[in-house]
PDB file of N, CA and C in Angstrom:
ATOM      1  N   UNK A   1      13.125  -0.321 -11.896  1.00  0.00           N
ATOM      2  CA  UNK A   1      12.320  -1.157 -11.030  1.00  0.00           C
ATOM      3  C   UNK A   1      11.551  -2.115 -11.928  1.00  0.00           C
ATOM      4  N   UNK A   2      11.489  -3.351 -11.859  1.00  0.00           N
ATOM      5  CA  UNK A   2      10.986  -4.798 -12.430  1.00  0.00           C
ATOM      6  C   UNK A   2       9.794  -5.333 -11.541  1.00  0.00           C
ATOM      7  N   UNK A   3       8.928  -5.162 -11.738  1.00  0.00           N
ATOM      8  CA  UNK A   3       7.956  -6.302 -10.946  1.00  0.00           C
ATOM      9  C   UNK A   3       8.116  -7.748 -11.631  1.00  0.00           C
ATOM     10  N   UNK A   4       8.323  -8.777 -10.458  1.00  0.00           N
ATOM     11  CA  UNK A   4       9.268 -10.141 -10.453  1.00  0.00           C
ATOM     12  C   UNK A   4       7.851 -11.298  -9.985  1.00  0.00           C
ATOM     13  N   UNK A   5       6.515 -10.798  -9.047  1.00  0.00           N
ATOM     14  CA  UNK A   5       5.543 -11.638  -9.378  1.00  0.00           C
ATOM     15  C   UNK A   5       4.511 -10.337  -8.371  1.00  0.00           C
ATOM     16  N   UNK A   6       3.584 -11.352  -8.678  1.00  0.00           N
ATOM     17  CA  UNK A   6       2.011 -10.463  -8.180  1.00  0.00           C
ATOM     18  C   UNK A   6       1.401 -11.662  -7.397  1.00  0.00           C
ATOM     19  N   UNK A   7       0.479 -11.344  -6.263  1.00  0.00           N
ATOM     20  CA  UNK A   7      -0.482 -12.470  -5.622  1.00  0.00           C
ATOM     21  C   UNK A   7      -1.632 -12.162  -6.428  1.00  0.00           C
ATOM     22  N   UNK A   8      -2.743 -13.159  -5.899  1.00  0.00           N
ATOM     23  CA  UNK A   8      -3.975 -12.681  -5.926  1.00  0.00           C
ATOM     24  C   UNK A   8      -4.222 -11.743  -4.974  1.00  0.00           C
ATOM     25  N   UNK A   9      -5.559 -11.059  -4.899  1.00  0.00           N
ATOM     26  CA  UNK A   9      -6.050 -10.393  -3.924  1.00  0.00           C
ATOM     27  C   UNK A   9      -6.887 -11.103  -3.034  1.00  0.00           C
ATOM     28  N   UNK A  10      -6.915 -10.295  -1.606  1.00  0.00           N
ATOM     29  CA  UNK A  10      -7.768 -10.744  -1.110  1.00  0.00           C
ATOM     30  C   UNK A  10      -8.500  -9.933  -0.246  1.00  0.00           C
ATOM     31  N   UNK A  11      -9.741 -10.115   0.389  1.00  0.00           N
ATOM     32  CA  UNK A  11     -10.420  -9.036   1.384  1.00  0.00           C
ATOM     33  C   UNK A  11     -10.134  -9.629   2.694  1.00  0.00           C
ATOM     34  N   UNK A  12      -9.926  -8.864   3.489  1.00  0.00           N
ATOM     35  CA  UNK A  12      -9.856  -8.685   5.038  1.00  0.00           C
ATOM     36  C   UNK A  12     -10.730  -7.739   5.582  1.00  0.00           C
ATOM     37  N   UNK A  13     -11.230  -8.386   6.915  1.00  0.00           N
ATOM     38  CA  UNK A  13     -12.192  -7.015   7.736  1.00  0.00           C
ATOM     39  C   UNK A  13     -10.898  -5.900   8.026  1.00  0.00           C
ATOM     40  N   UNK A  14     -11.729  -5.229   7.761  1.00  0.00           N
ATOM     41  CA  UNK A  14     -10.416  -3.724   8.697  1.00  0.00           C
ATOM     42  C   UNK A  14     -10.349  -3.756  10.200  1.00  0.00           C
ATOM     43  N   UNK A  15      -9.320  -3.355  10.535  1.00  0.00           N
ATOM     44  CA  UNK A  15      -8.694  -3.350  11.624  1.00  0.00           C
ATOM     45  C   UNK A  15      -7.475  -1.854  12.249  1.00  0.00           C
ATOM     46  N   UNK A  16      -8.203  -1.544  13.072  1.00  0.00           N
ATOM     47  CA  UNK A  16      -8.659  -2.341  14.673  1.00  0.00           C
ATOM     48  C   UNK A  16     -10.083  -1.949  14.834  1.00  0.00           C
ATOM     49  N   UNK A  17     -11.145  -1.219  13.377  1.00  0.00           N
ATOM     50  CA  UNK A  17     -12.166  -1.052  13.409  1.00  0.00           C
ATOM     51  C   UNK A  17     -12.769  -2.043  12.739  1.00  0.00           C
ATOM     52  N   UNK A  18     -13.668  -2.966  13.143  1.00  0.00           N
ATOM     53  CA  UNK A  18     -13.998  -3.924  11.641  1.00  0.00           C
ATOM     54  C   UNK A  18     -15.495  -3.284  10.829  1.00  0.00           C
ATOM     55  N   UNK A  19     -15.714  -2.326  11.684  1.00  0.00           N
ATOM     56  CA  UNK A  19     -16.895  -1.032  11.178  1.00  0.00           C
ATOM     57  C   UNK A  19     -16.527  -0.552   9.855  1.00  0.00           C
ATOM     58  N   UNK A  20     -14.935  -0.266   9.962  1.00  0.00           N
ATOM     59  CA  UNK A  20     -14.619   0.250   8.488  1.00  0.00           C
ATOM     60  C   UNK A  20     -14.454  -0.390   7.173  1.00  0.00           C
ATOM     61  N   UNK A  21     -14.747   0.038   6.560  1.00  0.00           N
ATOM     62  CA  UNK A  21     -14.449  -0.754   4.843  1.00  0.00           C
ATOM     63  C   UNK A  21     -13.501  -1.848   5.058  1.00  0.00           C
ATOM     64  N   UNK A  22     -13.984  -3.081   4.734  1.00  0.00           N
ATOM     65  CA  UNK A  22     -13.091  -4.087   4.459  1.00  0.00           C
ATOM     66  C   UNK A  22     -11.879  -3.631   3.436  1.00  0.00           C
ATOM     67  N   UNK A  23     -10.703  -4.330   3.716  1.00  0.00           N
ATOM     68  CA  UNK A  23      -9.400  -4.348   2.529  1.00  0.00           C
ATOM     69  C   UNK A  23      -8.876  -5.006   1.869  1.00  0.00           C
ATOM     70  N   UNK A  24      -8.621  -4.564   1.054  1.00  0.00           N
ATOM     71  CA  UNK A  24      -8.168  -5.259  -0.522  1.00  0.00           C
ATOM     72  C   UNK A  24      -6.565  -5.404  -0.326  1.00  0.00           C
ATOM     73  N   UNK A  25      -6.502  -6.727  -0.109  1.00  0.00           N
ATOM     74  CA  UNK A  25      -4.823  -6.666   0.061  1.00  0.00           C
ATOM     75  C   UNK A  25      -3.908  -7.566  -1.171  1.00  0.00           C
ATOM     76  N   UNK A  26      -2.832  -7.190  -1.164  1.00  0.00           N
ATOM     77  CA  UNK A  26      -2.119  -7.653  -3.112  1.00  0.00           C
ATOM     78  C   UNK A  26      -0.172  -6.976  -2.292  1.00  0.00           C
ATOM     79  N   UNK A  27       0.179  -8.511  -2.951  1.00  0.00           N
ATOM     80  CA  UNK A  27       1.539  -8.241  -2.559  1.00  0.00           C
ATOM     81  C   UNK A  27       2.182  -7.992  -4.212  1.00  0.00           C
ATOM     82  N   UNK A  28       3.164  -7.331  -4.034  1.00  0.00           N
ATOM     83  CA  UNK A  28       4.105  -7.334  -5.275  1.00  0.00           C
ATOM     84  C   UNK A  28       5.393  -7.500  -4.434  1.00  0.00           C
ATOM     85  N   UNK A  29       6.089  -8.517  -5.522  1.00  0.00           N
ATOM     86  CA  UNK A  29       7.722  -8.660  -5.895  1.00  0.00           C
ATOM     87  C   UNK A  29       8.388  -7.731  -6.720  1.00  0.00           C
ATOM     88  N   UNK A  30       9.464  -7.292  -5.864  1.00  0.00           N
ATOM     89  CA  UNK A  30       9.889  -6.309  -7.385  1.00  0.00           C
ATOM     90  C   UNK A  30      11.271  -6.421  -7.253  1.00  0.00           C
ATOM     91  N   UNK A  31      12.345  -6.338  -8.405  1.00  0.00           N
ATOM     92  CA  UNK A  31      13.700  -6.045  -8.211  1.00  0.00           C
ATOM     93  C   UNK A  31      13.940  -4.619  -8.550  1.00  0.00           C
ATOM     94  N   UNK A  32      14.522  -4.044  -7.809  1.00  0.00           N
ATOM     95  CA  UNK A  32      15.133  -2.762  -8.154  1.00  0.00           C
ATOM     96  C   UNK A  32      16.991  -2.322  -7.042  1.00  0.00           C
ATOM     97  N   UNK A  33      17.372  -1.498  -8.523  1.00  0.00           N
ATOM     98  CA  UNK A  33      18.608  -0.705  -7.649  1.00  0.00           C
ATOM     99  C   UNK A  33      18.117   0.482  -6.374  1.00  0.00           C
ATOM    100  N   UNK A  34      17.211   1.034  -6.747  1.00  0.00           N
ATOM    101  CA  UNK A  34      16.799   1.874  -5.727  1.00  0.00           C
ATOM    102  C   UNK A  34      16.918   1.686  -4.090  1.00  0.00           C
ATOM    103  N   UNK A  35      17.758   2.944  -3.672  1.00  0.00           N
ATOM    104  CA  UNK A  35      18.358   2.909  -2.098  1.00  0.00           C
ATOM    105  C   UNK A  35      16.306   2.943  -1.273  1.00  0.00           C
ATOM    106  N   UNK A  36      16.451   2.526  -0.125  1.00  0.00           N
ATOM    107  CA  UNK A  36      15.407   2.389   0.378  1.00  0.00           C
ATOM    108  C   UNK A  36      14.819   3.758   0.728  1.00  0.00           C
ATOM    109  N   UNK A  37      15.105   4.518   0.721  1.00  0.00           N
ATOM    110  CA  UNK A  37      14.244   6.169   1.389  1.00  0.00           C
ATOM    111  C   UNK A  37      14.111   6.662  -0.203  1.00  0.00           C
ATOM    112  N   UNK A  38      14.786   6.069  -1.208  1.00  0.00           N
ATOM    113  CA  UNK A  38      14.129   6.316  -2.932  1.00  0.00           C
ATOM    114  C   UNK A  38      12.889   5.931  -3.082  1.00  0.00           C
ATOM    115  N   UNK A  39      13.080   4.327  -2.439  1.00  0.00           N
ATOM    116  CA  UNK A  39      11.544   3.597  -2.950  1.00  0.00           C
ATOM    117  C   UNK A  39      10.532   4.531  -1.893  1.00  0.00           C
ATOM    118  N   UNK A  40      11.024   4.132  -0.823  1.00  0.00           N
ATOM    119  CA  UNK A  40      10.094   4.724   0.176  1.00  0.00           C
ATOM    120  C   UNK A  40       8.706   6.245  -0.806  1.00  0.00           C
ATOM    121  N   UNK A  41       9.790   7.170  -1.099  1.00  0.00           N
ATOM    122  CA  UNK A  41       9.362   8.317  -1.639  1.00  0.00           C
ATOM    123  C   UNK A  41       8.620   7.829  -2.615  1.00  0.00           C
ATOM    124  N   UNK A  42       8.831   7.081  -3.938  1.00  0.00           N
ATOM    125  CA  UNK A  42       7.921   6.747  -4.595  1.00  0.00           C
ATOM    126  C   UNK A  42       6.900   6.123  -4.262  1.00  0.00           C
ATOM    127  N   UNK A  43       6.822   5.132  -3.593  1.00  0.00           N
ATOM    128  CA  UNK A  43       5.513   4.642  -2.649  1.00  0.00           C
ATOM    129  C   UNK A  43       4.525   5.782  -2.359  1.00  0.00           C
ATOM    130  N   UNK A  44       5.102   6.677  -1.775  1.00  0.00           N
ATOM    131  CA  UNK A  44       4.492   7.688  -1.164  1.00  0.00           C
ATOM    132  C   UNK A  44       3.417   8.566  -2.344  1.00  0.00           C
ATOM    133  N   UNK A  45       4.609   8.799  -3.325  1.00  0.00           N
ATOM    134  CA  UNK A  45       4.058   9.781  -4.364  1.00  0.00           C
ATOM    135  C   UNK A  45       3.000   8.597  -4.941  1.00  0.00           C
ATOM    136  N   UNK A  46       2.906   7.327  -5.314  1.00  0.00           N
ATOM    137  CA  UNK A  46       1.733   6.640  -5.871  1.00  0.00           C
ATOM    138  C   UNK A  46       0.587   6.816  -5.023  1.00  0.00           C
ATOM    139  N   UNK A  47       0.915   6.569  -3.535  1.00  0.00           N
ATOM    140  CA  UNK A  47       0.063   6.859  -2.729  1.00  0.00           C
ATOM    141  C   UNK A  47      -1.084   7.955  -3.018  1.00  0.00           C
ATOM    142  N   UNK A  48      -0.494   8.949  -2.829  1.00  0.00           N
ATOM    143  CA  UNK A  48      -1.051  10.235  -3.061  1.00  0.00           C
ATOM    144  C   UNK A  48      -1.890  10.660  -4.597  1.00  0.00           C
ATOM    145  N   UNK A  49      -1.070  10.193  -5.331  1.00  0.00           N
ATOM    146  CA  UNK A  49      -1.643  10.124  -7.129  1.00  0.00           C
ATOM    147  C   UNK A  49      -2.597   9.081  -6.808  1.00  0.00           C
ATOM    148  N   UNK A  50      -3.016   7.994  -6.231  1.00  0.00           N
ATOM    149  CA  UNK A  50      -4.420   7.086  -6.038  1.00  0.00           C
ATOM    150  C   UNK A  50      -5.366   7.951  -5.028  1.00  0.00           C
ATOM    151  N   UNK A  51      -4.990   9.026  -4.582  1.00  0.00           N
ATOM    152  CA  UNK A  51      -6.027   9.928  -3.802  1.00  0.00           C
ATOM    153  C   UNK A  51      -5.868   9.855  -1.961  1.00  0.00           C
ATOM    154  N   UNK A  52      -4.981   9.150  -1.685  1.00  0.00           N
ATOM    155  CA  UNK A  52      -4.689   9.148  -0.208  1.00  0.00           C
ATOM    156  C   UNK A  52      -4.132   9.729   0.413  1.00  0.00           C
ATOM    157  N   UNK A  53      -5.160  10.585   1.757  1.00  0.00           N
ATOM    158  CA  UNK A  53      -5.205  11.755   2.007  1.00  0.00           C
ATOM    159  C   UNK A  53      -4.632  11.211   3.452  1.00  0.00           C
ATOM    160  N   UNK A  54      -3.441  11.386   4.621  1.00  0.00           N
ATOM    161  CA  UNK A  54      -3.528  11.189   5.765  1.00  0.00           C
ATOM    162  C   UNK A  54      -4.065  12.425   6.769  1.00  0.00           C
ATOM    163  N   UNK A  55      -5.019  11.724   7.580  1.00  0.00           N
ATOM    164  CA  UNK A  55      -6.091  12.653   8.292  1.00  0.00           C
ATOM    165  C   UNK A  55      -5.350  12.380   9.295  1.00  0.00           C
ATOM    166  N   UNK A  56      -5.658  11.049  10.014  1.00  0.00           N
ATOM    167  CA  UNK A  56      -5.646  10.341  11.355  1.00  0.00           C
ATOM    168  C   UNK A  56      -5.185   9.493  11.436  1.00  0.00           C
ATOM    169  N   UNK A  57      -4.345   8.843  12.002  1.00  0.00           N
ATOM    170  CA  UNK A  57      -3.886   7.389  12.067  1.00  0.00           C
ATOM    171  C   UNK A  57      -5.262   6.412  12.199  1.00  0.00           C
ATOM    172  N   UNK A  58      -5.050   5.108  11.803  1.00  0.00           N
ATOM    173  CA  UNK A  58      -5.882   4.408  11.283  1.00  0.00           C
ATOM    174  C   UNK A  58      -7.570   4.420  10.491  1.00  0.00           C
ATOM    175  N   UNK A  59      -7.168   5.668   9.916  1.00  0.00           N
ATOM    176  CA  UNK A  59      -8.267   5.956   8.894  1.00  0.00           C
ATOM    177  C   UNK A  59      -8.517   5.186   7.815  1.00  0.00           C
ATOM    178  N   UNK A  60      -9.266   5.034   7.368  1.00  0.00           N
ATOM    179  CA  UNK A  60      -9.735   4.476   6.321  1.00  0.00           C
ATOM    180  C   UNK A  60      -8.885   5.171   5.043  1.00  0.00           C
ATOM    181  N   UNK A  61      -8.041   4.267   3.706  1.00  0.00           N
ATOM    182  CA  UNK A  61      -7.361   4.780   2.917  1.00  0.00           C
ATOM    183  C   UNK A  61      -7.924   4.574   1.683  1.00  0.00           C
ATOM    184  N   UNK A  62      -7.440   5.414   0.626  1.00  0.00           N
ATOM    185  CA  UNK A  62      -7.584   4.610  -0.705  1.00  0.00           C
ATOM    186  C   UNK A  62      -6.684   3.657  -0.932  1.00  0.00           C
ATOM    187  N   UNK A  63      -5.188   4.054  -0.680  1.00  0.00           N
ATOM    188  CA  UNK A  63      -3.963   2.928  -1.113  1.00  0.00           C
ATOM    189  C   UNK A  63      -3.143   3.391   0.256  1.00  0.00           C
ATOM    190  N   UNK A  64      -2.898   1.858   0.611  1.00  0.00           N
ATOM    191  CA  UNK A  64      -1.207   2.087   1.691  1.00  0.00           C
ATOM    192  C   UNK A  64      -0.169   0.944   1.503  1.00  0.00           C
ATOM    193  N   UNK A  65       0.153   1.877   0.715  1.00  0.00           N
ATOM    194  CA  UNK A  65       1.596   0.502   0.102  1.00  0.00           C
ATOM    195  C   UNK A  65       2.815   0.154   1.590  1.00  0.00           C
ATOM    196  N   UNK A  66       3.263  -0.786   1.825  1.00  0.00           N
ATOM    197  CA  UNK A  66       3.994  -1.147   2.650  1.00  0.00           C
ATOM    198  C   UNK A  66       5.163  -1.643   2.058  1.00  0.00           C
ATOM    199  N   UNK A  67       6.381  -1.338   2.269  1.00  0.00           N
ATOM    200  CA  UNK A  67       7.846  -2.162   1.847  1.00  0.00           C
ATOM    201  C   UNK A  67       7.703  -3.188   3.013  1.00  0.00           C
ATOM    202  N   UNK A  68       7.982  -4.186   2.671  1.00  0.00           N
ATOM    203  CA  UNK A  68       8.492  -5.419   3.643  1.00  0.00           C
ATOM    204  C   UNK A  68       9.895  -5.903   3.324  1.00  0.00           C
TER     205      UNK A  68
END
């Protein structure tokens, strides 16, 4: 796996609570061979190694990586 570019960051109110911690949002480019339920899993496992615990749906996170 290659990261190919990075954005800046930026803050957003949270949503659909705007009570909760604003978010820090950052896209990455990446090339990789990896089949999609591979990446998926690694996503997951970074997830979890940055401390993100799923309680509840739309809880407040430390990290929620998204594939697009």
């Amino acid at each position: 796996m290659k990261i190919t570019k990075v954005s800046s960051h930026y803050l957003s109110k949270s949503w659909p609570n705007p009570l909760m911690p604003d978010f820090v949002n950052i896209v990455i480019q990446i090339e990789s061979t990896l089949a999609p339920l591979e990446l998926l899993k690694i996503c997951n496992f970074i997830e979890l190694k940055l401390g993100r615990v799923r309680l509840k749906k739309n809880d407040p996170r430390t990290c929620d990586i998204d594939i697009i």
